[in-house]
C-alpha atoms as a PDB file:
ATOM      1  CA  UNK A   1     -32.970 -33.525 -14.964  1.00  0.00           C
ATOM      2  CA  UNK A   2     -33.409 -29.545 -13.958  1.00  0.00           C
ATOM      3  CA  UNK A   3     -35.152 -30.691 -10.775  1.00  0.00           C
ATOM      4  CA  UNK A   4     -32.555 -33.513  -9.821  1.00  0.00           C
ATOM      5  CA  UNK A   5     -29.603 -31.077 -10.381  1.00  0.00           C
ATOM      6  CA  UNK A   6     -31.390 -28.382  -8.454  1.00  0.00           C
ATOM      7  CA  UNK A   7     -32.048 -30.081  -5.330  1.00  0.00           C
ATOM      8  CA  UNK A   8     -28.289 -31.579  -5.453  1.00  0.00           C
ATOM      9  CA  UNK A   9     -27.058 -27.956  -6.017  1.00  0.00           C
ATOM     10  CA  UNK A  10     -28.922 -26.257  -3.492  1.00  0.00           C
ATOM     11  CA  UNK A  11     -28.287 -29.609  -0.926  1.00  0.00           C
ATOM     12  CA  UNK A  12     -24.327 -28.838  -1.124  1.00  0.00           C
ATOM     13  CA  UNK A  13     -24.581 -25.180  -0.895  1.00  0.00           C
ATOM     14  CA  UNK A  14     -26.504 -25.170   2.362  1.00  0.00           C
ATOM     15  CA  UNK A  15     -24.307 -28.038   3.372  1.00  0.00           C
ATOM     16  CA  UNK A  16     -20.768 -25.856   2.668  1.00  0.00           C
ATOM     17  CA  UNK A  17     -22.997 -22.857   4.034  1.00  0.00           C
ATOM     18  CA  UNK A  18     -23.969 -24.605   7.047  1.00  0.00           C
ATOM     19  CA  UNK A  19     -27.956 -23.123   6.741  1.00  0.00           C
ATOM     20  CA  UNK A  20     -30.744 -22.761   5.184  1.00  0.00           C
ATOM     21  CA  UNK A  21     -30.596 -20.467   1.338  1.00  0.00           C
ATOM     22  CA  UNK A  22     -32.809 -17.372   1.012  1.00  0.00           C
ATOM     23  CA  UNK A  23     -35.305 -17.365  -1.330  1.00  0.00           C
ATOM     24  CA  UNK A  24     -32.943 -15.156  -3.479  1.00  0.00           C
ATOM     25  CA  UNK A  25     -30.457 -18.077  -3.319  1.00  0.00           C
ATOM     26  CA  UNK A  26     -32.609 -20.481  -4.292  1.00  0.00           C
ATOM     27  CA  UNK A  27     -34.175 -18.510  -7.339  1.00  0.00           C
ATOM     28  CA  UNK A  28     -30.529 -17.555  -8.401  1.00  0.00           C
ATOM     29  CA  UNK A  29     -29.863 -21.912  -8.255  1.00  0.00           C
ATOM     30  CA  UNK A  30     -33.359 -22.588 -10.357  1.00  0.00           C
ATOM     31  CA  UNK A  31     -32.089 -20.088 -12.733  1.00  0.00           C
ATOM     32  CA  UNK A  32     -28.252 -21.531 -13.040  1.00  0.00           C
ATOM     33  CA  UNK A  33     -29.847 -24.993 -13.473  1.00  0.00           C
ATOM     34  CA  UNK A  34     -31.913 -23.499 -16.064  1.00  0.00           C
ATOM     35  CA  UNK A  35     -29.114 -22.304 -17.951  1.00  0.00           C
ATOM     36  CA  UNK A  36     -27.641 -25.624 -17.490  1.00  0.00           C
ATOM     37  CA  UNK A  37     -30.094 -27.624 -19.025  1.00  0.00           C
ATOM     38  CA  UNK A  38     -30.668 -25.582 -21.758  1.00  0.00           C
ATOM     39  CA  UNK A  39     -26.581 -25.501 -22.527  1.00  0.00           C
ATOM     40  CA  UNK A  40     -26.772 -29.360 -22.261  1.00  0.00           C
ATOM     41  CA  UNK A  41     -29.404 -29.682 -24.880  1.00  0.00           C
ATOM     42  CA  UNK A  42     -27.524 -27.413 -26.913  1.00  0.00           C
ATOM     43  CA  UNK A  43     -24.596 -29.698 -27.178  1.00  0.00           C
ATOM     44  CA  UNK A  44     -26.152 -32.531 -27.665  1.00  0.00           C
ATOM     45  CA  UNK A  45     -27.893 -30.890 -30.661  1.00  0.00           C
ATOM     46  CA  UNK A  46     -24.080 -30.022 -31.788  1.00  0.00           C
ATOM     47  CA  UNK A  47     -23.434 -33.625 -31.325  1.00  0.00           C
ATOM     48  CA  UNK A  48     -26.070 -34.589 -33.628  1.00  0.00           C
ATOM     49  CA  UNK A  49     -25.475 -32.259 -36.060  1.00  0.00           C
ATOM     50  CA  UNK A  50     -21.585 -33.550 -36.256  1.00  0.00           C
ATOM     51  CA  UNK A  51     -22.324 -36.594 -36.595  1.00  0.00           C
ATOM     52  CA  UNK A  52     -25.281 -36.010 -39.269  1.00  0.00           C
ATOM     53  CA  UNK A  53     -22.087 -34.379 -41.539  1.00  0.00           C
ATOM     54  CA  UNK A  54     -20.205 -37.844 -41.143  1.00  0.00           C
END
């Protein structure tokens, strides 16, 4: 899932940006789609625990 949404994320920034990102871009994308993934998981654990307590 991490890769998918960082190759969409970096597609539409160079597409708004009209070139290529630097390497600093890119790293700074990897990173936010970390974070992303990471906050996903964490609400689906939420999720589970929720509806554990029903």
């Amino acid at each position: 899932m991490q890769r998918c949404y960082t190759e969409d994320l970096r597609e539409e920034c160079e597409s708004k940006l009209g070139r290529s990102l630097t390497m600093e871009e890119t790293l700074f994308i990897e990173w936010m789609a970390e974070r992303h993934c990471e906050e996903m998981e964490g609400l689906a654990g939420n999720r589970a625990v929720l509806e554990a307590e029903r």
